[in-house]
Protein backbone atom coordinates (compact mmCIF):
# COMPACT_ATOMS: atom_id res chain seq x y z
CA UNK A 1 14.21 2.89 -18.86
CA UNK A 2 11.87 2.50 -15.43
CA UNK A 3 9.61 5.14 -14.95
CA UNK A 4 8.18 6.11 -11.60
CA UNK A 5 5.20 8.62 -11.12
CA UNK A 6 2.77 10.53 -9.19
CA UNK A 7 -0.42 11.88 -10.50
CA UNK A 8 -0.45 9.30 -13.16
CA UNK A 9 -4.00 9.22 -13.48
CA UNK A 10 -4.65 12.71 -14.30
CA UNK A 11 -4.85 14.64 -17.46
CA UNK A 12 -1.00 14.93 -18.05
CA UNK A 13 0.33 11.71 -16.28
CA UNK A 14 -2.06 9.56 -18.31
CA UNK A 15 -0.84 11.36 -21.65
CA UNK A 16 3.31 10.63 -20.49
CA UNK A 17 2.49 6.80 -19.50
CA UNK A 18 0.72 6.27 -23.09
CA UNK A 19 4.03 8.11 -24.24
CA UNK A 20 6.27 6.05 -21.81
CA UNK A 21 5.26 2.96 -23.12
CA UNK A 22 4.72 3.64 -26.78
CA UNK A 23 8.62 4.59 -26.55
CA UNK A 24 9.19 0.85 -25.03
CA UNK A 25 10.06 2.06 -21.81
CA UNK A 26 8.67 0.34 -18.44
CA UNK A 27 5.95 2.87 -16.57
CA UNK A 28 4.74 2.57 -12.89
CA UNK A 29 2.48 5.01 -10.18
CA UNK A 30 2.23 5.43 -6.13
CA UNK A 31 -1.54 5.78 -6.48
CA UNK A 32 -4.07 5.96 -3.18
CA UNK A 33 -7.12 4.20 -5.25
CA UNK A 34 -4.90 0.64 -6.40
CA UNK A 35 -7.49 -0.26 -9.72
CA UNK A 36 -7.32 -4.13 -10.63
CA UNK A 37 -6.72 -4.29 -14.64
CA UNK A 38 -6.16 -0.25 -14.68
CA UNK A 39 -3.80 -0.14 -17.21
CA UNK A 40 -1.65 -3.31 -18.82
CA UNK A 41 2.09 -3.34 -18.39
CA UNK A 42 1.92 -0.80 -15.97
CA UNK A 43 2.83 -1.58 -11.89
CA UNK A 44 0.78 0.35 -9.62
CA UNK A 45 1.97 0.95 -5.76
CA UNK A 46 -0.23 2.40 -2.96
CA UNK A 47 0.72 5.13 -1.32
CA UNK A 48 -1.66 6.91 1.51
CA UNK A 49 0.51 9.79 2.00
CA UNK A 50 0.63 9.83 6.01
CA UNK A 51 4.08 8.11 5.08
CA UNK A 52 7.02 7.56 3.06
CA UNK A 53 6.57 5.83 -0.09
CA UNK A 54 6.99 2.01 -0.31
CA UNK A 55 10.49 1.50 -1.01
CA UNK A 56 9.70 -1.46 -3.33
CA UNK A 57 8.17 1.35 -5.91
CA UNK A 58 11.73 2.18 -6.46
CA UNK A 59 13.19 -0.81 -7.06
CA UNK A 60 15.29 0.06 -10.42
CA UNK A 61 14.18 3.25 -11.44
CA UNK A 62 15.65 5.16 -13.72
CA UNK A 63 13.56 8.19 -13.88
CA UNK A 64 10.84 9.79 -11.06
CA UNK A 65 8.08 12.15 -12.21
CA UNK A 66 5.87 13.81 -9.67
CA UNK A 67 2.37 15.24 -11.22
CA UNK A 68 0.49 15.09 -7.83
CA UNK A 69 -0.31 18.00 -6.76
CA UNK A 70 -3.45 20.96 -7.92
CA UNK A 71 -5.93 20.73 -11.31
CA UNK A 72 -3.92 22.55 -14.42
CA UNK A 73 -8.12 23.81 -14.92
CA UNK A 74 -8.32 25.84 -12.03
């Protein structure tokens, strides 16, 4: 399966893409901060937010998770 998230680089989303991919499945983010090397086998796509979403994030997904939002430590 093709996984899509948000908030993939906070304390939950990075926990479900090291579970995403240990289960063999294909993992990618909309991000604002694009990191070269961040992870390995997974696709990153910036997103600023004063838009839609690039459309090409999409591309054959199977599954969309959205994390983004407020700290769980608040």
């Amino acid at each position: 399966m093709r996984f899509l998230l948000t908030g993939a680089t906070g304390f939950i989303g990075k926990r479900l893409i090291d579970a995403i991919l240990d289960g063999g499945h294909y993992a990618s983010y909309l991000t604002r901060r694009v990191k070269e090397n961040e992870r390995r086998n997974v696709g990153q796509y910036y997103w600023d937010m004063r838009s839609p979403a690039p459309a090409e994030a999409f591309h054959e997904v199977d599954v969309a998770i959205h994390l983004a939002g407020e700290r769980i430590s608040q």
